[in-house]
C-alpha atoms as a PDB file:
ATOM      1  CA  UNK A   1      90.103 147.969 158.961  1.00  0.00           C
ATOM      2  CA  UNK A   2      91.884 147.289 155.475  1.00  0.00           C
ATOM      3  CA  UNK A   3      89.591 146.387 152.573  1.00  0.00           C
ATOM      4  CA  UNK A   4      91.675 142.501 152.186  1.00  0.00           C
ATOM      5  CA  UNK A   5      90.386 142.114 156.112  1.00  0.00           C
ATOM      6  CA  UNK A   6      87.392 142.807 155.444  1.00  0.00           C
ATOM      7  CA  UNK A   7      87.046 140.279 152.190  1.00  0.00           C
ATOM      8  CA  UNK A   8      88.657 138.007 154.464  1.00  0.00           C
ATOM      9  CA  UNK A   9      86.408 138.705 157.196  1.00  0.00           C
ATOM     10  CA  UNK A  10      83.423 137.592 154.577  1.00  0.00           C
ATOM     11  CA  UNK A  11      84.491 134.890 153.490  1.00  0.00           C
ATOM     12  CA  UNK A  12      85.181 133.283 156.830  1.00  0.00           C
ATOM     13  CA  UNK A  13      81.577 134.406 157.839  1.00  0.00           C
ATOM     14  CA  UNK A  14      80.451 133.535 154.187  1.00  0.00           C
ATOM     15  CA  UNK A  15      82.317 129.471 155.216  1.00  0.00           C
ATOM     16  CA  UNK A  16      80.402 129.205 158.426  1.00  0.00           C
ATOM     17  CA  UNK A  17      77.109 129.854 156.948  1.00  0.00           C
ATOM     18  CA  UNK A  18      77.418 126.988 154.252  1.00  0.00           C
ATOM     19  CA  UNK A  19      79.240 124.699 156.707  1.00  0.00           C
ATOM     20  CA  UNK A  20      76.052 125.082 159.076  1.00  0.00           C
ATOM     21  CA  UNK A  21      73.911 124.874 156.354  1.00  0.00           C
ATOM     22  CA  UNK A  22      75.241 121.358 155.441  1.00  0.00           C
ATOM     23  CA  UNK A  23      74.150 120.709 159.330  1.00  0.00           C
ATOM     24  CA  UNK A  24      70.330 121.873 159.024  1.00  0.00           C
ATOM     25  CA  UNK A  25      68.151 118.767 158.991  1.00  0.00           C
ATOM     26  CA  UNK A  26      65.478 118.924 156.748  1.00  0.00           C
ATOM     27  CA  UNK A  27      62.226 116.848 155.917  1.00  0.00           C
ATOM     28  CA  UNK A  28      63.194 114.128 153.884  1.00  0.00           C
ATOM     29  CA  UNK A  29      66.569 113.666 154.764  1.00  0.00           C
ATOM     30  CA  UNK A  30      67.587 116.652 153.022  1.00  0.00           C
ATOM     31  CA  UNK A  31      69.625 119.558 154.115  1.00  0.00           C
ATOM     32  CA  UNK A  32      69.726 123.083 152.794  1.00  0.00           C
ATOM     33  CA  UNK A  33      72.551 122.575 149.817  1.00  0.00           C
ATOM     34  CA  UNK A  34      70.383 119.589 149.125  1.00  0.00           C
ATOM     35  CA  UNK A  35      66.638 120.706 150.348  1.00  0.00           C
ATOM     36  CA  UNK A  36      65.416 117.444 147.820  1.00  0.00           C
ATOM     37  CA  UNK A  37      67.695 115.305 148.825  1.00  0.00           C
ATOM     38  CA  UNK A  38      68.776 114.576 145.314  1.00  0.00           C
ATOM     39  CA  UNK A  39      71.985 112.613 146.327  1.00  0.00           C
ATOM     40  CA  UNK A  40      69.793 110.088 147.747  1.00  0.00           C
ATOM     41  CA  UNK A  41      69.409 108.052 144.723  1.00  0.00           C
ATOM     42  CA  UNK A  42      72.106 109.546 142.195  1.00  0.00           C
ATOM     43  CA  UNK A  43      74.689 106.936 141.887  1.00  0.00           C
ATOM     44  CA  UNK A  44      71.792 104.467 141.811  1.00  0.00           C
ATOM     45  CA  UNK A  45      69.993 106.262 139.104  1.00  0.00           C
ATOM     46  CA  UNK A  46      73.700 106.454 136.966  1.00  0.00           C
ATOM     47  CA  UNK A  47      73.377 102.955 137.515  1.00  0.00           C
ATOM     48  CA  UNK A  48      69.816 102.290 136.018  1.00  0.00           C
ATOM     49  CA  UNK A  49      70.719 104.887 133.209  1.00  0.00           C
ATOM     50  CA  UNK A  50      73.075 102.339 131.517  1.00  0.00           C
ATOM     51  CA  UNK A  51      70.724  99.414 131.721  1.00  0.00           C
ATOM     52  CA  UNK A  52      67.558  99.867 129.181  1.00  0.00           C
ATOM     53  CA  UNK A  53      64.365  98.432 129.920  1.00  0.00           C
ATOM     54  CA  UNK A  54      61.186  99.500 128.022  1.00  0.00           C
ATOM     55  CA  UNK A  55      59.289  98.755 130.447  1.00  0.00           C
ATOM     56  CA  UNK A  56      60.224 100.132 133.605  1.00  0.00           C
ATOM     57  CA  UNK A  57      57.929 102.119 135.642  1.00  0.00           C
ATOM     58  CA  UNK A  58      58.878 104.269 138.558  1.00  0.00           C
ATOM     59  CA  UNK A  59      57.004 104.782 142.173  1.00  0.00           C
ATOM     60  CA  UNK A  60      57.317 108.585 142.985  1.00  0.00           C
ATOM     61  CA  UNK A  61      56.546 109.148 146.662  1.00  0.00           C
ATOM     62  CA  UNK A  62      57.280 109.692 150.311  1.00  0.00           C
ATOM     63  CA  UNK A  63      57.578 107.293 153.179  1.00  0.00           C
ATOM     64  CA  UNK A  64      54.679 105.117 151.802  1.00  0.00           C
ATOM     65  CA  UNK A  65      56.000 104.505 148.214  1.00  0.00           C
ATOM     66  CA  UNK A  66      59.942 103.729 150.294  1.00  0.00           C
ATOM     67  CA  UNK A  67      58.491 101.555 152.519  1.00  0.00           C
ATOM     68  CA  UNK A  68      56.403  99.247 149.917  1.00  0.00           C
ATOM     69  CA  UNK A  69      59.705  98.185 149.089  1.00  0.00           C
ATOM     70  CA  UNK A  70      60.401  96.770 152.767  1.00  0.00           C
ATOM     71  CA  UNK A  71      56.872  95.285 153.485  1.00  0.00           C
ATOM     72  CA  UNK A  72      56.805  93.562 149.962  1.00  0.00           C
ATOM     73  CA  UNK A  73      60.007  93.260 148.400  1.00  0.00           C
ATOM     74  CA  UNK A  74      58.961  90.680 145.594  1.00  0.00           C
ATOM     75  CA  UNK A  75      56.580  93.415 144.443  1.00  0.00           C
ATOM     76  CA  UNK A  76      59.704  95.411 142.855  1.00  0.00           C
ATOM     77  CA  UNK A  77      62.149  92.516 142.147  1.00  0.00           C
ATOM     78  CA  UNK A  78      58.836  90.305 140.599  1.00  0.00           C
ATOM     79  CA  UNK A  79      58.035  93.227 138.089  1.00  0.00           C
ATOM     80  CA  UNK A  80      59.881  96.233 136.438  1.00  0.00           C
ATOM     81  CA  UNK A  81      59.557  98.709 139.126  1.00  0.00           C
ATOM     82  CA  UNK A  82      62.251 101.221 140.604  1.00  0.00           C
ATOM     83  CA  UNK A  83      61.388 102.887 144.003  1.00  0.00           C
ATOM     84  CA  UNK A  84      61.706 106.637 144.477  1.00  0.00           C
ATOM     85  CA  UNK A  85      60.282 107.333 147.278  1.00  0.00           C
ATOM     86  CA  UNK A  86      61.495 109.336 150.539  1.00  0.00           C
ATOM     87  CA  UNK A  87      60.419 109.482 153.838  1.00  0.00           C
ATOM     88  CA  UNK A  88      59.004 112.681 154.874  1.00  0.00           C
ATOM     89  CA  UNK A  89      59.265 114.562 151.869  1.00  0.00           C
ATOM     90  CA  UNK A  90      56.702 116.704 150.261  1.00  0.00           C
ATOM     91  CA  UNK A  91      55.318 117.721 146.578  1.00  0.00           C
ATOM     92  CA  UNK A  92      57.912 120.597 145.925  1.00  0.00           C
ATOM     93  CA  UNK A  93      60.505 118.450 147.148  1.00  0.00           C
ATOM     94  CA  UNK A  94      59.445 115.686 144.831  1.00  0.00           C
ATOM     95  CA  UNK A  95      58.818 118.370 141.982  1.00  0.00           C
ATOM     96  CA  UNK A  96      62.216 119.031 142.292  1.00  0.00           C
ATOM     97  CA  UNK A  97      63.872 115.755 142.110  1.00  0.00           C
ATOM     98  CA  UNK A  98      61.124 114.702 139.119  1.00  0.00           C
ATOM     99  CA  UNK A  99      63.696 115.444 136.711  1.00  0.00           C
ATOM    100  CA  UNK A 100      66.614 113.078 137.673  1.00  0.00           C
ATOM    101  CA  UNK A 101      64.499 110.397 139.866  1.00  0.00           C
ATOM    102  CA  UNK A 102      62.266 109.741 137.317  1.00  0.00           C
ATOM    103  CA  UNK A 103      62.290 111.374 133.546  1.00  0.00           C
ATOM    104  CA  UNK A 104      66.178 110.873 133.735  1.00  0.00           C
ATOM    105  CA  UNK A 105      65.660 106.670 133.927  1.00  0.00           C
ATOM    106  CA  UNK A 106      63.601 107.043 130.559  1.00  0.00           C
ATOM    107  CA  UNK A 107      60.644 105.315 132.169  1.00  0.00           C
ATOM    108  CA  UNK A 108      57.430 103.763 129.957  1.00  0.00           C
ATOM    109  CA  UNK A 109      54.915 105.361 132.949  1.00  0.00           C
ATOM    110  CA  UNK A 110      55.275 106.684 136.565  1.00  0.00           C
ATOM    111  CA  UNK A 111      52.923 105.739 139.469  1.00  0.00           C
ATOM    112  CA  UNK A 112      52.777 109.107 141.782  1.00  0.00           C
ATOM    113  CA  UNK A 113      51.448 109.023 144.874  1.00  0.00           C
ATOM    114  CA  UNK A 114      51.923 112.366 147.273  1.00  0.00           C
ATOM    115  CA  UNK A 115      50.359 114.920 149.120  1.00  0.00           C
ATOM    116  CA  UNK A 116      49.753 113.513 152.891  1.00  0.00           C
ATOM    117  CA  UNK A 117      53.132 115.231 154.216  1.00  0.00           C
ATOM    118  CA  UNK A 118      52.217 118.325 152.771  1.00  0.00           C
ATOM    119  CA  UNK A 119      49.022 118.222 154.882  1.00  0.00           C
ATOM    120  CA  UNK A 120      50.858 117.637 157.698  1.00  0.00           C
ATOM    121  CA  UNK A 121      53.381 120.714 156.788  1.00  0.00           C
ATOM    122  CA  UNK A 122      56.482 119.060 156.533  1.00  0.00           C
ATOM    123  CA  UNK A 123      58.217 121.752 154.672  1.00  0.00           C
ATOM    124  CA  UNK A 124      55.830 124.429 156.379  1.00  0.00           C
ATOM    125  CA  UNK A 125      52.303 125.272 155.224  1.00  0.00           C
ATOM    126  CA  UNK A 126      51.207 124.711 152.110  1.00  0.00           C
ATOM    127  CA  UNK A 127      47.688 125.468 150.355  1.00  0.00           C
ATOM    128  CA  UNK A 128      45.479 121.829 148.881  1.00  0.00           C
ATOM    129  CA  UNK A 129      45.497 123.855 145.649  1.00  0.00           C
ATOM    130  CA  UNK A 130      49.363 123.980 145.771  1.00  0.00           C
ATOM    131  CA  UNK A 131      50.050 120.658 146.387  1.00  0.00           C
ATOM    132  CA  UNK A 132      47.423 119.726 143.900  1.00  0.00           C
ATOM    133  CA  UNK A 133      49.213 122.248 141.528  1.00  0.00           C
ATOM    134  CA  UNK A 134      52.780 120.327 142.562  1.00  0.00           C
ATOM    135  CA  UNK A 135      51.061 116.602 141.249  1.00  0.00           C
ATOM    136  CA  UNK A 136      50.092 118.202 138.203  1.00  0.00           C
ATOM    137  CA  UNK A 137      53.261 119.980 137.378  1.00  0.00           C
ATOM    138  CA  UNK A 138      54.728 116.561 137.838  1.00  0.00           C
ATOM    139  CA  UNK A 139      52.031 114.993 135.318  1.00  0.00           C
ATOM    140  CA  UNK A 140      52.837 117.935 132.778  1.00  0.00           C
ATOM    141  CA  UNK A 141      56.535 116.662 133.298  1.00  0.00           C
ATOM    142  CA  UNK A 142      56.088 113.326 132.229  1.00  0.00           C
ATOM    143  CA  UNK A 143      53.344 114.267 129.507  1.00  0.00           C
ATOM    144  CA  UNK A 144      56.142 116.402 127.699  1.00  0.00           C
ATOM    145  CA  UNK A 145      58.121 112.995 127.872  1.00  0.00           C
ATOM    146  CA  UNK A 146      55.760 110.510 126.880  1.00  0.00           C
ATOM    147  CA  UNK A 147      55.902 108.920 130.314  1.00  0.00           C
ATOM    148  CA  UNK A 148      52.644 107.349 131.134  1.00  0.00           C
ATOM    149  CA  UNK A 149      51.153 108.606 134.141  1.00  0.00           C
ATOM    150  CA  UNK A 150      49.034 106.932 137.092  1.00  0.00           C
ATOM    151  CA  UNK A 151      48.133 109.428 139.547  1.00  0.00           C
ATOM    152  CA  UNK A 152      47.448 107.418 143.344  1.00  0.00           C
ATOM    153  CA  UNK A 153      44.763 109.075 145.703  1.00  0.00           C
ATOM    154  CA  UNK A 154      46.353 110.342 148.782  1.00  0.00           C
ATOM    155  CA  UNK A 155      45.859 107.950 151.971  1.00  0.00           C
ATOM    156  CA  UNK A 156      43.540 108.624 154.000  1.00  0.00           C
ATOM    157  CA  UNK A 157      44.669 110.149 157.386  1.00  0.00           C
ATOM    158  CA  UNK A 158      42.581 110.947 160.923  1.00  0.00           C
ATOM    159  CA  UNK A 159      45.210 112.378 162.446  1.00  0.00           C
ATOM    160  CA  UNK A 160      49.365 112.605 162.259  1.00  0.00           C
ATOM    161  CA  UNK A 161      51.070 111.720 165.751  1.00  0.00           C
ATOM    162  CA  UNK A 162      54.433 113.546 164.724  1.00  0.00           C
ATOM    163  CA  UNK A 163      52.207 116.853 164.072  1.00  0.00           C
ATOM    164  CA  UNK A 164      48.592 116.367 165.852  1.00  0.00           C
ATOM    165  CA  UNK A 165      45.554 118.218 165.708  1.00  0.00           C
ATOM    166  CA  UNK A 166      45.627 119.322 162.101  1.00  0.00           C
ATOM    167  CA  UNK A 167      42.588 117.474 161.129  1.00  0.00           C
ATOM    168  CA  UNK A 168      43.894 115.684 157.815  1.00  0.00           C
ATOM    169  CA  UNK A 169      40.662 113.931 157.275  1.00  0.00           C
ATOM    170  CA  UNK A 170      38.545 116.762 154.762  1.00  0.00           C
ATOM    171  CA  UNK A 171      42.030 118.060 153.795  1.00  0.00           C
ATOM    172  CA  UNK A 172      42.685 114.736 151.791  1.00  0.00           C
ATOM    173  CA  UNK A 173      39.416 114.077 150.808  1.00  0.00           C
ATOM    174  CA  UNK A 174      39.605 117.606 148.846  1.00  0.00           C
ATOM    175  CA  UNK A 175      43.118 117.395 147.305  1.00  0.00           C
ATOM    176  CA  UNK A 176      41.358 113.893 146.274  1.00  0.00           C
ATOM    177  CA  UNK A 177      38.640 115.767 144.790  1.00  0.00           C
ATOM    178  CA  UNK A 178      40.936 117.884 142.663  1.00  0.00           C
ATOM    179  CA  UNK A 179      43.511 115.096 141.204  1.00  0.00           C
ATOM    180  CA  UNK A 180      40.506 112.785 140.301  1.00  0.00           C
ATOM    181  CA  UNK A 181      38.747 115.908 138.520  1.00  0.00           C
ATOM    182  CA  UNK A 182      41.648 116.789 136.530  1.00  0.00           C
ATOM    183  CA  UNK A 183      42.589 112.674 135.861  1.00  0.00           C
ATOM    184  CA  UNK A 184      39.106 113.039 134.505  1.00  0.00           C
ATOM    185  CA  UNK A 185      39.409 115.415 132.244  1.00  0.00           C
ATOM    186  CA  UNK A 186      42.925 114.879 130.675  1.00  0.00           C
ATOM    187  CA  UNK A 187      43.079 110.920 130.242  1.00  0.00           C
ATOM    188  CA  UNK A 188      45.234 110.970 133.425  1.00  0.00           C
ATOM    189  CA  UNK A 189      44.876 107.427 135.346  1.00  0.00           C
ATOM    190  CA  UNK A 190      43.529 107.346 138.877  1.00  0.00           C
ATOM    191  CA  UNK A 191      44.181 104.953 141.222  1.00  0.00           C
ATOM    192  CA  UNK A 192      41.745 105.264 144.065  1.00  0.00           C
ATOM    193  CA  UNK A 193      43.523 103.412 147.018  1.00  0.00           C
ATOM    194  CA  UNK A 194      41.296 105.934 149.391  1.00  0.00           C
ATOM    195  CA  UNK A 195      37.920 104.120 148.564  1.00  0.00           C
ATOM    196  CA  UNK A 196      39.127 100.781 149.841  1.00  0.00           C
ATOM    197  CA  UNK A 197      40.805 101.689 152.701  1.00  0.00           C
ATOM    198  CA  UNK A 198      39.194 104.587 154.513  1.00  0.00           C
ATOM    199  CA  UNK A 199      36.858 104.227 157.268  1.00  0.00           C
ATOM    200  CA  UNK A 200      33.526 106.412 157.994  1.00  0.00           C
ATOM    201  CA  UNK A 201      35.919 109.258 159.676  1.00  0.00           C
ATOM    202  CA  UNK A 202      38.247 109.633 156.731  1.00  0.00           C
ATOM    203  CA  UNK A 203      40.979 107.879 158.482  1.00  0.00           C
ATOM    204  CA  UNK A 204      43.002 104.409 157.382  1.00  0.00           C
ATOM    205  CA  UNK A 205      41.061 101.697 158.988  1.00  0.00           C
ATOM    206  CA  UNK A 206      42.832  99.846 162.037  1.00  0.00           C
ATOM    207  CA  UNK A 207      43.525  97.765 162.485  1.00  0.00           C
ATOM    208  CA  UNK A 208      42.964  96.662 158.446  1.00  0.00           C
ATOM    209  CA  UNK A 209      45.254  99.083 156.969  1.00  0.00           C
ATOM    210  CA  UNK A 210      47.124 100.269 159.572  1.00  0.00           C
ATOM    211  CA  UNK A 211      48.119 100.512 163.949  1.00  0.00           C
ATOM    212  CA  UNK A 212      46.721 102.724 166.093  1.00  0.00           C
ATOM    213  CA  UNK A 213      49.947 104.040 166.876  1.00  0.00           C
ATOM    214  CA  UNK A 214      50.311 105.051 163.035  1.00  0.00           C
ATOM    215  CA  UNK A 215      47.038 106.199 161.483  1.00  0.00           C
ATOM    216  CA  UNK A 216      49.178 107.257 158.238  1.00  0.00           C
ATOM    217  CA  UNK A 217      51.513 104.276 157.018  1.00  0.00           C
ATOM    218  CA  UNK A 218      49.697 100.933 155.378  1.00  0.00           C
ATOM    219  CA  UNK A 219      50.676  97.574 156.833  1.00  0.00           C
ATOM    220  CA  UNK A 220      51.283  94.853 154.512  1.00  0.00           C
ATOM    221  CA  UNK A 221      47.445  94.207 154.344  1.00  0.00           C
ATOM    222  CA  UNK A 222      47.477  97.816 153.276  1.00  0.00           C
ATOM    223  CA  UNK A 223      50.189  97.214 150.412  1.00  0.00           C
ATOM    224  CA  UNK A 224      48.149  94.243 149.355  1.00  0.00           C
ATOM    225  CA  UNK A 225      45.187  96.406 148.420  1.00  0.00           C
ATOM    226  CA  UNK A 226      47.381  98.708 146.920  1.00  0.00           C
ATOM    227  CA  UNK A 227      49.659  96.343 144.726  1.00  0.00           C
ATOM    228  CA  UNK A 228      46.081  94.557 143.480  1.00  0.00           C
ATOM    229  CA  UNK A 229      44.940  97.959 142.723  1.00  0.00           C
ATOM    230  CA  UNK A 230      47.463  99.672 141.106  1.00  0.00           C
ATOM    231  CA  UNK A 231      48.647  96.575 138.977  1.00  0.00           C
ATOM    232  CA  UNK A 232      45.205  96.292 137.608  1.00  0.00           C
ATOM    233  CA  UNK A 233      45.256  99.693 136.882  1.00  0.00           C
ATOM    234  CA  UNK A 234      48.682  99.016 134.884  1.00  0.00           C
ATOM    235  CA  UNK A 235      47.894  96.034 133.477  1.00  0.00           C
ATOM    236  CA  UNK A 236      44.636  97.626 131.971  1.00  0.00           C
ATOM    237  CA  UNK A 237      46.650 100.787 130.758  1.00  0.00           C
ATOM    238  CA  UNK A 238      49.881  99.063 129.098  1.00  0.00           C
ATOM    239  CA  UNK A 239      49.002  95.622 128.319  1.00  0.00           C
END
């Protein structure tokens, strides 16, 4: 075999390797020339980049934060919020996208709430330390831009019915632990939606907060507490 076979011979293998990588489904609606799923909200964010508003804050999250905007709409068209969150995803995934979903929109403060897909090992297993170390890598992010921050516990979680038997419960009460700790002790804000809205197992109460066909994702009682909370939180902070 020739040597200009053989280049051709890898780059036709060298082709079928990115074309099925642009197949490969991954958490968070990413694939694996886009594991963040960064295209998800580009031209949306060029959009808000043209328009200045001192006082926008963005919701970093998962499938919690996205869905807020569905349950309670009037919640982000009523006040200057932009939702960033994706379904699914987990902290290095959101680490990743920090950058151009949230610093990138020149926000006055960020509301982050993550850390319950990572239990459930969305993107594979994961230490609590490291996804604790992911939130506050995202908090030393928007500290080097003056974004305010307000960190959001972690919901609390009995079980996960798309990955069961993981026991959540003690796993979220300890990455809890850690974020309020370090909120503590650097003037971070803490919003403790896990208080409210556990029950005496650690899970989200049902049917309050949540179905029991769910266990993980707040009902619009569950957004209630959590739009009363945090807005208190952020009325106390930049007001």
């Amino acid at each position: 075999m020739n040597y200009h076979k053989i280049i051709l011979i890898t780059l036709l293998i060298f082709r079928t390797i990115i074309v099925n990588a642009q197949d490969v489904s991954i958490a968070g609606g990413g694939t694996l020339m886009d594991w963040a799923n960064l295209k998800l909200y580009e031209q949306k964010n060029e959009e808000l980049k043209k328009i200045n508003d001192p006082e926008r804050i963005v919701f970093m999250g998962n499938s919690i934060t996205q869905d807020w905007i569905h349950f309670r709409k009037d919640f982000f068209i009523d006040n200057p919020f932009v939702n960033r969150g994706i379904g699914g995803q987990t902290t290095p995934q959101m680490l990743i996208r920090f950058k151009p979903d949230v610093v990138n929109l020149n926000p006055r403060a960020v509301v982050i709430m993550a850390g319950i897909n990572d239990i459930a090992q969305n993107t594979g297993p994961i230490s609590i330390n490291n996804i604790a170390e992911n939130i506050i890598s995202m908090i030393e992010i928007a500290n080097a831009y003056n974004i305010k921050v307000f960190i959001c516990s972690t919901l609390p979680a009995i079980d996960f019915p798309w990955s069961p038997g993981l026991n959540p419960g003690p796993k979220v009460i300890e990455l809890n632990s850690i974020l309020k700790t370090y909120c503590y002790k650097n003037n971070i804000t803490y919003v403790d939606y896990f208080k409210l809205m556990a029950d005496e197992n650690g899970g989200l109460k049902v049917p309050d907060f949540t179905s029991a066909d769910d266990l993980v994702h707040p009902n619009i009682n569950g957004y209630k507490v959590m739009e009363r909370l945090v807005l208190e939180s952020i009325k106390k902070e930049l007001q």
